[in-house]
N, C-alpha and C. Protein backbone atom coordinates (compact mmCIF):
# COMPACT_ATOMS: atom_id res chain seq x y z
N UNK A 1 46.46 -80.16 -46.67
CA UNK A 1 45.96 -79.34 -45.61
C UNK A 1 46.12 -80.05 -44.27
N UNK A 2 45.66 -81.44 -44.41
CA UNK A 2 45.99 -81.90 -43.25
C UNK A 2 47.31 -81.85 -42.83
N UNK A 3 48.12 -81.94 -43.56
CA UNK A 3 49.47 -82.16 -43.39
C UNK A 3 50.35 -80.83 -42.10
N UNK A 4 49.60 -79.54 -43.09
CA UNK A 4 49.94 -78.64 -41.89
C UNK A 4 49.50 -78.63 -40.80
N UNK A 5 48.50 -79.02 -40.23
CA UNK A 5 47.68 -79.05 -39.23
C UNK A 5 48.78 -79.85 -38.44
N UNK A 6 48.97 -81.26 -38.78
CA UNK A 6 49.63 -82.29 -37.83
C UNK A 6 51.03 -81.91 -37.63
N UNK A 7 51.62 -80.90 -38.51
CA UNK A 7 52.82 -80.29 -38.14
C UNK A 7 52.68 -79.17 -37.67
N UNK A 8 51.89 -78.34 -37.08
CA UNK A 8 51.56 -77.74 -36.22
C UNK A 8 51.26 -77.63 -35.13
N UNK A 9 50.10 -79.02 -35.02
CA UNK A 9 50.54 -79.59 -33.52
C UNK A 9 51.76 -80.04 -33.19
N UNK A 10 52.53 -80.72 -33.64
CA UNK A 10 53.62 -81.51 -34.00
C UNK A 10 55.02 -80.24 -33.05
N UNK A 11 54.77 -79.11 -33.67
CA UNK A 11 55.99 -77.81 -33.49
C UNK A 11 55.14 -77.76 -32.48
N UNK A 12 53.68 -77.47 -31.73
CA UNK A 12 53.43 -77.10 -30.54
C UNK A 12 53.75 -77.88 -29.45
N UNK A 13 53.90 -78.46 -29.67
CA UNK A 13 54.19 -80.08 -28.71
C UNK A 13 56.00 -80.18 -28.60
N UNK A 14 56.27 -79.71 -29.36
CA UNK A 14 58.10 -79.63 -29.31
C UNK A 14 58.40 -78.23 -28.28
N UNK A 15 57.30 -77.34 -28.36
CA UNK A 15 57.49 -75.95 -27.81
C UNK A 15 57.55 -76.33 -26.15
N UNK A 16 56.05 -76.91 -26.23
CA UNK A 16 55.90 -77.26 -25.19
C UNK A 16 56.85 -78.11 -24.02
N UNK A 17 57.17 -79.00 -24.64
CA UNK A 17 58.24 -79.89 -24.12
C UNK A 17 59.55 -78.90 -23.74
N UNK A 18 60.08 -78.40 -24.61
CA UNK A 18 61.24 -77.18 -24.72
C UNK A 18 61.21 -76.47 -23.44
N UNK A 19 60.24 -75.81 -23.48
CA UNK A 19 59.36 -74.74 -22.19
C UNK A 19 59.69 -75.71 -20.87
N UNK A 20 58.70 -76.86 -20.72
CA UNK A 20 58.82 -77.46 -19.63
C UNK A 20 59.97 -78.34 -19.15
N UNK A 21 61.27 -78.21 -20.28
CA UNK A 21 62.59 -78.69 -19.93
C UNK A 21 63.10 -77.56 -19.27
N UNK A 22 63.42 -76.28 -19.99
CA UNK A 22 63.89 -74.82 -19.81
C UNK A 22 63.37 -74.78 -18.35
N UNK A 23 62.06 -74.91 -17.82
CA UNK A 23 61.98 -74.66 -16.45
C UNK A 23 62.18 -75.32 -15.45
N UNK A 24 62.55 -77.23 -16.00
CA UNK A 24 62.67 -77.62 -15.23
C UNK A 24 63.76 -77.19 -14.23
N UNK A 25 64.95 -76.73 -15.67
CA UNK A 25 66.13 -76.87 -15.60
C UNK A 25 66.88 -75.74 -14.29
N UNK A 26 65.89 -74.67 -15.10
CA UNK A 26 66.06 -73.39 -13.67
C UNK A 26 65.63 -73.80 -12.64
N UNK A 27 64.59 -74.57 -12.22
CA UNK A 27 64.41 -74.69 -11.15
C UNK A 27 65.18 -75.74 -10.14
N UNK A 28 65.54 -76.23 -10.73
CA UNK A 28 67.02 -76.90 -10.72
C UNK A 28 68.15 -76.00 -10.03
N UNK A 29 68.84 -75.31 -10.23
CA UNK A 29 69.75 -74.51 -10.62
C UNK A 29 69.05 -74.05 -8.94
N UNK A 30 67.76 -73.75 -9.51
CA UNK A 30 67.92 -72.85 -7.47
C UNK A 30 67.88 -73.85 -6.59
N UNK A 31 67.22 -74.77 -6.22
CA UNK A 31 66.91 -76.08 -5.66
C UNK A 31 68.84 -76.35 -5.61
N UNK A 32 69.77 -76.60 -6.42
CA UNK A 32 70.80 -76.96 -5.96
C UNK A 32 72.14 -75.74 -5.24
N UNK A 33 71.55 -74.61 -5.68
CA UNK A 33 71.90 -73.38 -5.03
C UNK A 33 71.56 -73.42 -3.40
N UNK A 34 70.17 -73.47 -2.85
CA UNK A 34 69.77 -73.77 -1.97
C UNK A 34 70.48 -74.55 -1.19
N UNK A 35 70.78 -75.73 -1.83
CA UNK A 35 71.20 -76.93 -1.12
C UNK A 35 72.55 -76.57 -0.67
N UNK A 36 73.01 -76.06 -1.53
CA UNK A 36 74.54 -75.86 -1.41
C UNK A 36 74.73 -74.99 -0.22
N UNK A 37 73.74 -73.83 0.02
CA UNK A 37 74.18 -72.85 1.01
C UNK A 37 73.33 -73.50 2.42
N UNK A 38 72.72 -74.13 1.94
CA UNK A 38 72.14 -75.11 3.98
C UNK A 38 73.57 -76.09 4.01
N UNK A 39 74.25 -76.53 3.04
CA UNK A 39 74.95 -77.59 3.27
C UNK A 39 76.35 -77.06 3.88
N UNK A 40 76.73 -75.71 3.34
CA UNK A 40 77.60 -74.58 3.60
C UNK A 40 77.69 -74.81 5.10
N UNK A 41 76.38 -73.77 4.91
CA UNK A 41 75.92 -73.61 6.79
C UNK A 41 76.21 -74.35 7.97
N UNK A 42 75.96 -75.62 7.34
CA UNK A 42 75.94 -76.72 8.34
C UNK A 42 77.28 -76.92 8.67
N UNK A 43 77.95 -77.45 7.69
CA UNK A 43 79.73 -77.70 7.56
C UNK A 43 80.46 -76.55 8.52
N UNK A 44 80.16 -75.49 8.18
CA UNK A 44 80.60 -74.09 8.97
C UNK A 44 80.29 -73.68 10.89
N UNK A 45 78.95 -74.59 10.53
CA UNK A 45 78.85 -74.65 12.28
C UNK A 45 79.49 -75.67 13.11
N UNK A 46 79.49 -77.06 12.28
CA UNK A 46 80.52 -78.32 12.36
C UNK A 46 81.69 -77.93 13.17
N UNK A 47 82.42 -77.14 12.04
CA UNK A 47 84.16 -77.29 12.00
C UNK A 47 84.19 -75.93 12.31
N UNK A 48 83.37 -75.17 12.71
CA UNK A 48 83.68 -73.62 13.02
C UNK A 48 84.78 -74.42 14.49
N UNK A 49 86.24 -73.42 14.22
CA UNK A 49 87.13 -73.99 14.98
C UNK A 49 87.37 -73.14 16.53
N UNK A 50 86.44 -71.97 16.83
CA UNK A 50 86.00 -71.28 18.20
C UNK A 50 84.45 -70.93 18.40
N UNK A 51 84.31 -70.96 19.31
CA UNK A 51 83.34 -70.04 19.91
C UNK A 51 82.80 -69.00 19.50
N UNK A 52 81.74 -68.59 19.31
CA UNK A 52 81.00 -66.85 18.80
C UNK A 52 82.33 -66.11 19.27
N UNK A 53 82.32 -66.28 20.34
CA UNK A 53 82.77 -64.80 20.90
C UNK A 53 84.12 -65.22 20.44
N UNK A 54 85.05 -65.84 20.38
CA UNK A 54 86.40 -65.84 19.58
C UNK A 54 86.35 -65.29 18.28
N UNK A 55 85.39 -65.78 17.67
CA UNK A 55 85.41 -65.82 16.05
C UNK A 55 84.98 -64.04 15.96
N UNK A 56 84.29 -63.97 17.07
CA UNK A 56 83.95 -62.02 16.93
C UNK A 56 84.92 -61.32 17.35
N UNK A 57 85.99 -61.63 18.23
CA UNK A 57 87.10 -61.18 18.24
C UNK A 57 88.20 -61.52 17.02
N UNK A 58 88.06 -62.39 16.35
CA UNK A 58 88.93 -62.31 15.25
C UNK A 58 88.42 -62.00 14.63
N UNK A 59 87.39 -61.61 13.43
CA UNK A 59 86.94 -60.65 12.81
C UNK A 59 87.01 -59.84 12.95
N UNK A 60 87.42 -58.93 14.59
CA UNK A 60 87.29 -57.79 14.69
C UNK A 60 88.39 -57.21 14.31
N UNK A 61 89.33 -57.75 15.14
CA UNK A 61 90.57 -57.44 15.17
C UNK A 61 91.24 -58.11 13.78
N UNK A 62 90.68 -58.65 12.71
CA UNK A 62 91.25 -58.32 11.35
C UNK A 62 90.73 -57.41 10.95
N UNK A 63 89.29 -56.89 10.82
CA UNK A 63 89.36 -55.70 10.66
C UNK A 63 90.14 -54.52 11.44
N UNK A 64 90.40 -54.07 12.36
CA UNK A 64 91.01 -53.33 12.97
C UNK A 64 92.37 -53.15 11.81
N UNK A 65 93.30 -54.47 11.64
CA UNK A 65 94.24 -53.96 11.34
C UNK A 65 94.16 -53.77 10.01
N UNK A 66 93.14 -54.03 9.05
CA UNK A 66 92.89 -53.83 7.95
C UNK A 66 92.65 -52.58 7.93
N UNK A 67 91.75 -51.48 8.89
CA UNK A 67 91.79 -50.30 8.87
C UNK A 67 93.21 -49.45 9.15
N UNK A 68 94.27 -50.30 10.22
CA UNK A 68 94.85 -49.41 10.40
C UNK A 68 95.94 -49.53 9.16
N UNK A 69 95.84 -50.78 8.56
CA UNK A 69 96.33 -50.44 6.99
C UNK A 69 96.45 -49.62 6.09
N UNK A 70 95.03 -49.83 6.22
CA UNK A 70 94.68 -48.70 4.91
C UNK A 70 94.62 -47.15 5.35
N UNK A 71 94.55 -47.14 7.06
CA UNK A 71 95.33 -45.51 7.96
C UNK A 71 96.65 -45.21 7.26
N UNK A 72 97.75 -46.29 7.29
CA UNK A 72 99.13 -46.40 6.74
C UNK A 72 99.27 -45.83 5.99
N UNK A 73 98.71 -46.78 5.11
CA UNK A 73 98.89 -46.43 3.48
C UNK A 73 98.24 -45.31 2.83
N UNK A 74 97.39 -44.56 3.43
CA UNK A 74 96.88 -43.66 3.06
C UNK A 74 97.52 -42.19 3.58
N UNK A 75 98.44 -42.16 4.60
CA UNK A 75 99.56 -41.75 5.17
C UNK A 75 100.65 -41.28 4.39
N UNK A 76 101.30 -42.44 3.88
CA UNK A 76 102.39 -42.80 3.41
C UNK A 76 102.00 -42.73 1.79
N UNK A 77 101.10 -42.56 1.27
CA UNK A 77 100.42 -42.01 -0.06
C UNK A 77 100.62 -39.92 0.20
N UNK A 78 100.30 -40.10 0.96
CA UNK A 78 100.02 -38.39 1.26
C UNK A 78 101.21 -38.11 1.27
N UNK A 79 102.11 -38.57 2.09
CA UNK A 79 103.31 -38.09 2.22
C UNK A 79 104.12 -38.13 0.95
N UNK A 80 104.21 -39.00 0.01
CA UNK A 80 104.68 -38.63 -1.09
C UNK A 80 103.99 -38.25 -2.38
N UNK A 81 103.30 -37.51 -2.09
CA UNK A 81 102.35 -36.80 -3.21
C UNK A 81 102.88 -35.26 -2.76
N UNK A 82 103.13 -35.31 -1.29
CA UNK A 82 103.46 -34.05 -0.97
C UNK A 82 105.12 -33.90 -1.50
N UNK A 83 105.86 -34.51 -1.16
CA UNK A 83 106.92 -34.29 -1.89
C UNK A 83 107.42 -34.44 -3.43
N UNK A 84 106.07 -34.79 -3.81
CA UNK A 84 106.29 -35.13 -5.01
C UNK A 84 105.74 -33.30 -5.78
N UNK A 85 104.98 -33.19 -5.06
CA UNK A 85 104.58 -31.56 -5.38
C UNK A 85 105.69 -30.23 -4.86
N UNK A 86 106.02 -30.60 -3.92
CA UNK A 86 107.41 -30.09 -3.49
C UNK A 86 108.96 -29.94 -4.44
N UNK A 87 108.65 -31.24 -4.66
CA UNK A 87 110.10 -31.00 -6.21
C UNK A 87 109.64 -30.32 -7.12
N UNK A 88 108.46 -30.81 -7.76
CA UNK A 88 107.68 -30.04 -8.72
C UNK A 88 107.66 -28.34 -8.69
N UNK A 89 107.40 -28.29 -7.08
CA UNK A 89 107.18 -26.67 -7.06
C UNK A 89 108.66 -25.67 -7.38
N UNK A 90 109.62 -26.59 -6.33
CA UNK A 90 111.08 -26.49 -6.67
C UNK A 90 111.50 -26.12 -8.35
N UNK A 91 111.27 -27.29 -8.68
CA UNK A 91 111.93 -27.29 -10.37
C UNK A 91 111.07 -25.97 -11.22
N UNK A 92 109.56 -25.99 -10.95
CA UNK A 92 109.25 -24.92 -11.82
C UNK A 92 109.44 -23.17 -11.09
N UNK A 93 110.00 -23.02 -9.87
CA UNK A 93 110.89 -22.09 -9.38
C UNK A 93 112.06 -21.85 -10.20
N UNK A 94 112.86 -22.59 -10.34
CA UNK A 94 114.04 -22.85 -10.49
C UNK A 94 113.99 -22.15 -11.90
N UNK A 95 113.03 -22.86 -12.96
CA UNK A 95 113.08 -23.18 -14.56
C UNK A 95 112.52 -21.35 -14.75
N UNK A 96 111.64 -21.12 -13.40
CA UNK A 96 111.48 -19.27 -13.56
C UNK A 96 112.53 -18.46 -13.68
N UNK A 97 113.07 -18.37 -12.59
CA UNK A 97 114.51 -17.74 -12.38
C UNK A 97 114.91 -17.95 -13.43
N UNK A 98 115.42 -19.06 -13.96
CA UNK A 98 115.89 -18.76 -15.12
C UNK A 98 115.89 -18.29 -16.34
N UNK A 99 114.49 -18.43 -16.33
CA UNK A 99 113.86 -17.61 -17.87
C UNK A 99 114.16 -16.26 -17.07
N UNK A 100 113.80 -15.50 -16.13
CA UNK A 100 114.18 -14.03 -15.52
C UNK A 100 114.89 -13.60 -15.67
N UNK A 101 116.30 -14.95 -15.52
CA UNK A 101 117.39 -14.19 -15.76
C UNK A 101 117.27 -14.03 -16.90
N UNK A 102 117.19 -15.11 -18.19
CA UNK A 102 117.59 -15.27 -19.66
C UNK A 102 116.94 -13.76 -19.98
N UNK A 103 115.68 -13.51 -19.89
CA UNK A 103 115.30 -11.67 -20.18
C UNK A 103 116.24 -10.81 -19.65
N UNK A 104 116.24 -10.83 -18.06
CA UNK A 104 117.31 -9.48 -17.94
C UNK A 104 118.68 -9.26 -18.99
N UNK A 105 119.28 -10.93 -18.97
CA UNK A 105 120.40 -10.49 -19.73
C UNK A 105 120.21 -10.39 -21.22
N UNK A 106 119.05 -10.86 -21.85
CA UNK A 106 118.92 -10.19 -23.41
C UNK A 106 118.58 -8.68 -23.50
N UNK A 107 117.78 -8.56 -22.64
CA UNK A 107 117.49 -6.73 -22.25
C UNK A 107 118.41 -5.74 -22.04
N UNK A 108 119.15 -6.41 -21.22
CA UNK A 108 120.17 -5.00 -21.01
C UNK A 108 121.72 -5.11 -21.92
N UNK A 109 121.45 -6.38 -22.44
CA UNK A 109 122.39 -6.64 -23.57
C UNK A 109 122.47 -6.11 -24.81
């Protein structure tokens, strides 16, 4: 009887320990997360290589042409979807007529 008892404390005491590794460990994990993004920060204000107002003009103006990119390409998508519906409309014209004809001339044949 005793025996279970002292291995019971024994597994509670392993739990315990377990638990208070497991949290050390996360707390860890944010603590060096943290660190990493003040340490980021800092480096970035360092070696930032212009001025606010430069760096807000180049952001801007990559976005700008990133929009007028995707203006482009969204353009030049349209435009051949339209011709791509255009042949399409063509060919199943075409494939009509011909069945039209293929009836008239079995009909009056």
């Amino acid at each position: 009887m005793k025996y279970h008892i002292e291995e019971a404390s024994a597994q509670e005491a392993c739990h315990k320990r377990t638990d208070a590794m497991r949290h050390n460990r996360w707390s860890n994990k944010y603590t060096t997360f943290a660190v990493g993004i003040g340490v980021g920060a800092v480096l970035a204000l360092l070696f930032a290589p212009s001025s606010g107002e430069e760096t807000r003009d180049y952001i801007s103006s990559g976005v700008k042409k990133g929009l007028d990119d995707v203006a482009s390409t969204g353009k030049r998508w349209k435009r051949r979807a339209r011709e791509t519906v255009d042949d399409v409309t063509a060919s199943v014209a075409g494939a009509v007529e011909a069945g039209q004809e293929a009836y008239r001339s079995v009909r009056d044949a």
